[in-house]
N, C-alpha and C. Protein backbone atom coordinates (compact mmCIF):
# COMPACT_ATOMS: atom_id res chain seq x y z
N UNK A 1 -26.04 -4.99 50.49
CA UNK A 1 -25.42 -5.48 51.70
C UNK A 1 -26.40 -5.29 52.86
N UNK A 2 -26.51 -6.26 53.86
CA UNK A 2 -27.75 -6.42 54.89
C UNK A 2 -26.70 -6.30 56.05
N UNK A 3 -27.35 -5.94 57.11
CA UNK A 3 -26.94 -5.46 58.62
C UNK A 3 -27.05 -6.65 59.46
N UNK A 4 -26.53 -7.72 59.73
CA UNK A 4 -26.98 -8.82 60.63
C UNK A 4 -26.04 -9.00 61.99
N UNK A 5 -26.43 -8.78 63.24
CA UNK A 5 -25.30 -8.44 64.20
C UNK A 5 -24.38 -7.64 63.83
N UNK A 6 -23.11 -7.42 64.25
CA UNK A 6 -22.30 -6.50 64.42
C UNK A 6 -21.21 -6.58 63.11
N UNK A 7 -21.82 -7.64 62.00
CA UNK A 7 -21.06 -7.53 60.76
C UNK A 7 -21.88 -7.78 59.59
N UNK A 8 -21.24 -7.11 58.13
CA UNK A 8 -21.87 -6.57 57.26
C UNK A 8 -21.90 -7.88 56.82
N UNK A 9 -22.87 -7.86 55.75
CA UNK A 9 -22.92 -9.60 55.53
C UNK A 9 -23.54 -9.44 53.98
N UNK A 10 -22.42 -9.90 53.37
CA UNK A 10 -23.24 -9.97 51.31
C UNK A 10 -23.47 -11.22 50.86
N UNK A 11 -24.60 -11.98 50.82
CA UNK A 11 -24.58 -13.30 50.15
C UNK A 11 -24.10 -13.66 49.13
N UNK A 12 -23.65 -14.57 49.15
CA UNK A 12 -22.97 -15.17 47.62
C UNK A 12 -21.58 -14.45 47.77
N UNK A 13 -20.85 -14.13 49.01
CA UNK A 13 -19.65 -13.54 48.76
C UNK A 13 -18.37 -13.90 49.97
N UNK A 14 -17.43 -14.25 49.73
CA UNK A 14 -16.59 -14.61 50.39
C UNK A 14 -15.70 -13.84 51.36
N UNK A 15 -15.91 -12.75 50.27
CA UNK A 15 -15.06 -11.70 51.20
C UNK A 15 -15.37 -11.34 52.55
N UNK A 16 -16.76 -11.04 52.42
CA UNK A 16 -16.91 -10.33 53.94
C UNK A 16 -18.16 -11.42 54.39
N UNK A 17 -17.99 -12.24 55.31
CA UNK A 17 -18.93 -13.25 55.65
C UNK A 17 -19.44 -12.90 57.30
N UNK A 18 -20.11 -13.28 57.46
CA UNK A 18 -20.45 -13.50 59.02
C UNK A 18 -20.05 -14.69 59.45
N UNK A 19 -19.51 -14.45 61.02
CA UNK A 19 -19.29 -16.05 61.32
C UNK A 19 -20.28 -16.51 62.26
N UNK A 20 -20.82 -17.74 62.93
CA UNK A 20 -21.73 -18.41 62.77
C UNK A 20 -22.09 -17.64 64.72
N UNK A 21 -20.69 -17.20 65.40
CA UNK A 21 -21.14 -17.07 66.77
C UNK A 21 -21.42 -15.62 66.51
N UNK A 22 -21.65 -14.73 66.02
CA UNK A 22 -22.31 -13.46 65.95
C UNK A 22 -22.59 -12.92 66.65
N UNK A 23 -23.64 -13.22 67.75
CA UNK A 23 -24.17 -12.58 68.99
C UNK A 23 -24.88 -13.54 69.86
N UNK A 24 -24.96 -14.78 69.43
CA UNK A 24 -25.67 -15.93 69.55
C UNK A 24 -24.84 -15.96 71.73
N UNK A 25 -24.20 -15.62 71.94
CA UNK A 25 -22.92 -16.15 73.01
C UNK A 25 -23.95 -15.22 73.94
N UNK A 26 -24.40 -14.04 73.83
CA UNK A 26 -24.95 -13.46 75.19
C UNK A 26 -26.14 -13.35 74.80
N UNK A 27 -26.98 -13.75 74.08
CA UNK A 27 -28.39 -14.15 74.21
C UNK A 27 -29.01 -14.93 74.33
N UNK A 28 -28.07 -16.66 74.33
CA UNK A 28 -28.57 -17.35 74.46
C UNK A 28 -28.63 -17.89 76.14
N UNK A 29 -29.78 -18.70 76.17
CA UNK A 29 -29.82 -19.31 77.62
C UNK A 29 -29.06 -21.08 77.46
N UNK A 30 -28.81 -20.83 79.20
CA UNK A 30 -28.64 -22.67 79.08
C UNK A 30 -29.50 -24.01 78.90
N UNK A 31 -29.12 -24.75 78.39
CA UNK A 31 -29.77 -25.91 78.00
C UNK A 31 -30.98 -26.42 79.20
N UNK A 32 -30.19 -26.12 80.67
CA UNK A 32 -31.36 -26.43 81.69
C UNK A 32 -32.18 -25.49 82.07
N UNK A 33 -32.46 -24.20 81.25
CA UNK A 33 -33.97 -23.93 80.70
C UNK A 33 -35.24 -24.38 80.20
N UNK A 34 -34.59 -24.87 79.76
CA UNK A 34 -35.31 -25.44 78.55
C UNK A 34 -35.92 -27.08 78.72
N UNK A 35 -34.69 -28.07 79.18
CA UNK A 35 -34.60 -29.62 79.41
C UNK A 35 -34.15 -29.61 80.30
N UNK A 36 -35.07 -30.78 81.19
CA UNK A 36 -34.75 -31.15 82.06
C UNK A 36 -34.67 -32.62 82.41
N UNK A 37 -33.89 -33.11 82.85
CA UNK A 37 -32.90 -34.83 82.16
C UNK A 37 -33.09 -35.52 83.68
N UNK A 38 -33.60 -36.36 83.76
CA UNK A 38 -33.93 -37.18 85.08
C UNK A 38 -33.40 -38.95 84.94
N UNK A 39 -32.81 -39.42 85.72
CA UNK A 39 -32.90 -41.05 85.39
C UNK A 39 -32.85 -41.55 86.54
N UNK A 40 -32.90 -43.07 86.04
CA UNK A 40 -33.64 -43.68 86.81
C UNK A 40 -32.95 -44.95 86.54
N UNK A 41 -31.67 -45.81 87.07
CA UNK A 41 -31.61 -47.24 86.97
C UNK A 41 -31.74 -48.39 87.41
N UNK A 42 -32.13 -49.23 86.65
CA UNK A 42 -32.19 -50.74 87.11
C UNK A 42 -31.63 -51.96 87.32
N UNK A 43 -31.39 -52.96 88.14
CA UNK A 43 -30.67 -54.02 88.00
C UNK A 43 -31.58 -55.23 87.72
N UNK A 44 -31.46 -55.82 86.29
CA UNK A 44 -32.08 -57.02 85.49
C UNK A 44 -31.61 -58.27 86.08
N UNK A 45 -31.89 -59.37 86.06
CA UNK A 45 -31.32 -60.78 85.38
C UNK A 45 -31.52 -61.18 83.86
N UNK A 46 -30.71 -61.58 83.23
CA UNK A 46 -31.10 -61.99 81.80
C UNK A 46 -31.36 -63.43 81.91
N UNK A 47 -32.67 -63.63 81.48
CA UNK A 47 -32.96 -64.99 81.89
C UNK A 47 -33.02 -65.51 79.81
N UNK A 48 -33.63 -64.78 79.61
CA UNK A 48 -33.28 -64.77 78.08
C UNK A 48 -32.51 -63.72 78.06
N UNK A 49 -31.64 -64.25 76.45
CA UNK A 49 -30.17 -63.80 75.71
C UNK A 49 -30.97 -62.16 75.43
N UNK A 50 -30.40 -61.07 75.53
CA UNK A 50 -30.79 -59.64 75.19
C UNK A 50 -29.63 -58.88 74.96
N UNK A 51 -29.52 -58.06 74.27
CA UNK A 51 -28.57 -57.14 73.55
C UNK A 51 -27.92 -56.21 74.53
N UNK A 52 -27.02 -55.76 74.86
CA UNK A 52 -26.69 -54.27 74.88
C UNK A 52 -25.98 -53.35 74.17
N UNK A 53 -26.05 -52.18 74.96
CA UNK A 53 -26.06 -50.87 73.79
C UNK A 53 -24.80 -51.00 72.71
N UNK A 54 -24.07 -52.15 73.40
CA UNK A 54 -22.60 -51.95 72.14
C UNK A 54 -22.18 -53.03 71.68
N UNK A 55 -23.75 -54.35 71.67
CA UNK A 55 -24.15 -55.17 70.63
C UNK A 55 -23.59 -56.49 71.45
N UNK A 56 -23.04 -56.23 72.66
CA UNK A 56 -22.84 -57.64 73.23
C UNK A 56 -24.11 -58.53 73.91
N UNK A 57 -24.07 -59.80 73.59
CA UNK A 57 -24.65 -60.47 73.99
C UNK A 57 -24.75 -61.29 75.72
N UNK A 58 -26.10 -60.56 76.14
CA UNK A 58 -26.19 -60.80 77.65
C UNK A 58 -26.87 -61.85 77.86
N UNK A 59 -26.44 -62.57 78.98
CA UNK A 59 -27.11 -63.81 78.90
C UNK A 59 -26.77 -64.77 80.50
N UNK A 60 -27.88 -65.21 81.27
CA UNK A 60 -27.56 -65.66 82.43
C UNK A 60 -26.72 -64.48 83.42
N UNK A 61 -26.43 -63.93 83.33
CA UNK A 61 -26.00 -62.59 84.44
C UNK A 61 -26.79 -61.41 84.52
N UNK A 62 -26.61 -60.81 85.41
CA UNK A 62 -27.28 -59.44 85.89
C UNK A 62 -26.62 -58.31 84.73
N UNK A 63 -27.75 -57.35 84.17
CA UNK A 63 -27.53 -56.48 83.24
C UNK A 63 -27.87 -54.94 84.17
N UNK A 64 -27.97 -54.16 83.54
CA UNK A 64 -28.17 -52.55 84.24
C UNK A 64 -29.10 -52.04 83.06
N UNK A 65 -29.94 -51.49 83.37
CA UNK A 65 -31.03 -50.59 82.83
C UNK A 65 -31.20 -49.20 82.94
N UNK A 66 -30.23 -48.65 81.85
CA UNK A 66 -30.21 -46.70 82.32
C UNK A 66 -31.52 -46.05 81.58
N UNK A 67 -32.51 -44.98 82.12
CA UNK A 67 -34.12 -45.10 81.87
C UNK A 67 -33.50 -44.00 82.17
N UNK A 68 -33.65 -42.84 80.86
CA UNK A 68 -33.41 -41.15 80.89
C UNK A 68 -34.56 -40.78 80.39
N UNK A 69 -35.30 -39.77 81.25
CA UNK A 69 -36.86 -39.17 80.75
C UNK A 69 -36.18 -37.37 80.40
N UNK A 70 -36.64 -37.16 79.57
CA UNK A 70 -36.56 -36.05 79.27
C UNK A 70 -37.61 -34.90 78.61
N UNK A 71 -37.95 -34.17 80.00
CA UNK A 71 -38.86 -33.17 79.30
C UNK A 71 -38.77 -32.20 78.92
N UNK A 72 -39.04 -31.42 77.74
CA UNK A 72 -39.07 -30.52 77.07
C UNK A 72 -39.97 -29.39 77.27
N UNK A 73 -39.34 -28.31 77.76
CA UNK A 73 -40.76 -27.18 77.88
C UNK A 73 -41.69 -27.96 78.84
N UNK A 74 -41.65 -28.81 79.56
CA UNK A 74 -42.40 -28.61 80.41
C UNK A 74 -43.91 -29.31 79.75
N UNK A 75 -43.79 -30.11 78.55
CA UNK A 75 -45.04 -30.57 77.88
C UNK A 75 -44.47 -31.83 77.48
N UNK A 76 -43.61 -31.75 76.82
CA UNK A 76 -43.49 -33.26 75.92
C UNK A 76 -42.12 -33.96 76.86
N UNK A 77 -42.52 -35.44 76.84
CA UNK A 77 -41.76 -36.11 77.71
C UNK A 77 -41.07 -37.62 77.07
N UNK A 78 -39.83 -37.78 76.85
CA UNK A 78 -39.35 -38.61 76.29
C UNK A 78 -38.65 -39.72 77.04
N UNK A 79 -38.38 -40.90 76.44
CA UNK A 79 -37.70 -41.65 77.27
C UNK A 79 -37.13 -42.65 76.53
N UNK A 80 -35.94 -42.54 76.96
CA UNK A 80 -34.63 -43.86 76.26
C UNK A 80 -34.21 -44.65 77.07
N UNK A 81 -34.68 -45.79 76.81
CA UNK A 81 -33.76 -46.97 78.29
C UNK A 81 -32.53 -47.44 77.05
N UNK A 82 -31.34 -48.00 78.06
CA UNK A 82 -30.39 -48.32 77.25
C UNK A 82 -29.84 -49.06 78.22
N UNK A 83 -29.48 -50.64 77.63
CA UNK A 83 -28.70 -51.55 78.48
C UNK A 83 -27.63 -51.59 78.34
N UNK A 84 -27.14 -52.18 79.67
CA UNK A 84 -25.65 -52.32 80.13
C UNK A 84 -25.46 -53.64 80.53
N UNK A 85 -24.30 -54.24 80.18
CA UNK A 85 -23.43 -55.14 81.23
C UNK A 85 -23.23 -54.09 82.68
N UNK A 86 -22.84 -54.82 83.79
CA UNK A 86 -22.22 -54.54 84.46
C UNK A 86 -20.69 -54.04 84.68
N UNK A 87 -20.13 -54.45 83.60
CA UNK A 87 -18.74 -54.17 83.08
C UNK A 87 -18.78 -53.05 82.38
N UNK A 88 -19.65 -52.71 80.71
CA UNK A 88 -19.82 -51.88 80.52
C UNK A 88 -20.26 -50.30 80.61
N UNK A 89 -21.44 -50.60 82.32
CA UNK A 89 -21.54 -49.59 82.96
C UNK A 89 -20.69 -48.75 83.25
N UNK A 90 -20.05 -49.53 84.21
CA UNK A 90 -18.62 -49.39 84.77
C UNK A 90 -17.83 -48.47 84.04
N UNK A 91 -17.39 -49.14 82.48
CA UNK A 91 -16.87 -48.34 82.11
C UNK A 91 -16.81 -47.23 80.90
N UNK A 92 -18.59 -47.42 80.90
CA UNK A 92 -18.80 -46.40 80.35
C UNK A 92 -18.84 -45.02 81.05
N UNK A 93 -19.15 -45.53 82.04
CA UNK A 93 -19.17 -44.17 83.66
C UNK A 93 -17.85 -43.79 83.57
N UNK A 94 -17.21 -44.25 83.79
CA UNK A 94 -15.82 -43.52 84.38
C UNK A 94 -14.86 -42.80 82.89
N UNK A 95 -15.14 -43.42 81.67
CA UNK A 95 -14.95 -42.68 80.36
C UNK A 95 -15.85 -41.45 80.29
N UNK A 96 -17.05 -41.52 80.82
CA UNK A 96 -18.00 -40.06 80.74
C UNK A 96 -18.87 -40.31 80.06
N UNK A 97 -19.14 -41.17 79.14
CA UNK A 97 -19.76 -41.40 77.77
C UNK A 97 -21.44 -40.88 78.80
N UNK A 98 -21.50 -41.60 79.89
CA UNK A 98 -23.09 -41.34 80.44
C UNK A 98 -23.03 -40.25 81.15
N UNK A 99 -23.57 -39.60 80.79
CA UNK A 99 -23.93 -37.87 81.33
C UNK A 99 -25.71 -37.91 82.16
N UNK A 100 -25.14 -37.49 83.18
CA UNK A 100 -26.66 -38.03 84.01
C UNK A 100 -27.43 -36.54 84.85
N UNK A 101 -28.15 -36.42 84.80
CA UNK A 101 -28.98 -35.56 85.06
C UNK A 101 -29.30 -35.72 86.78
N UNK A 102 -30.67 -34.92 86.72
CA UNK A 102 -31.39 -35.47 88.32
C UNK A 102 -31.80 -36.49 88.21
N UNK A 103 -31.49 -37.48 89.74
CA UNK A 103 -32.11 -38.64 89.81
C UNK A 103 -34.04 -38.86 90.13
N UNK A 104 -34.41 -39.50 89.40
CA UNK A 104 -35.64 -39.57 89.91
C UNK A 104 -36.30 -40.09 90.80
């Protein structure tokens, strides 16, 4: 039997298990340590037919361009653009689905 946080823990055994939050709750830090989430949006015309994120077809109207950079540690830097209708913005915002960081 091995000592892991504040409970005894036997592999291969049911009886006495560890559960997964252990000690993990006051040692860990928050996520905006670590990442830091910036965006940045745009307003398109679709002059050609182009997709958005939930497969509808845009075409002759103004679309939205959500551009999330995300850096990691302070070294590596990522970036996801993801289109919108104007409708779908809308209501993807007010459902929550877009979680937005600092603006850039």
């Amino acid at each position: 039997m091995r000592q892991r946080g504040r409970y005894n823990y036997v592999p291969g055994s049911n009886n006495n298990y560890e559960p997964i939050w252990y000690d993990a709750d006051q040692d860990m830090k928050p996520i905006s340590a670590y990442v830091d989430i910036q965006y940045r949006t745009h307003d398109k015309f679709a002059w050609i037919p182009t997709r958005s994120r939930f497969g509808s077809l845009i075409w002759m109207e103004s679309y939205i361009i959500l551009e999330q950079y995300v850096t990691l540690n302070k070294k590596h830097q990522n970036l996801k653009q993801t289109k919108y209708s104007v409708s779908e913005y809308v209501e993807a915002k007010i459902k929550g689905d877009i979680e937005l960081g600092r603006r850039l």
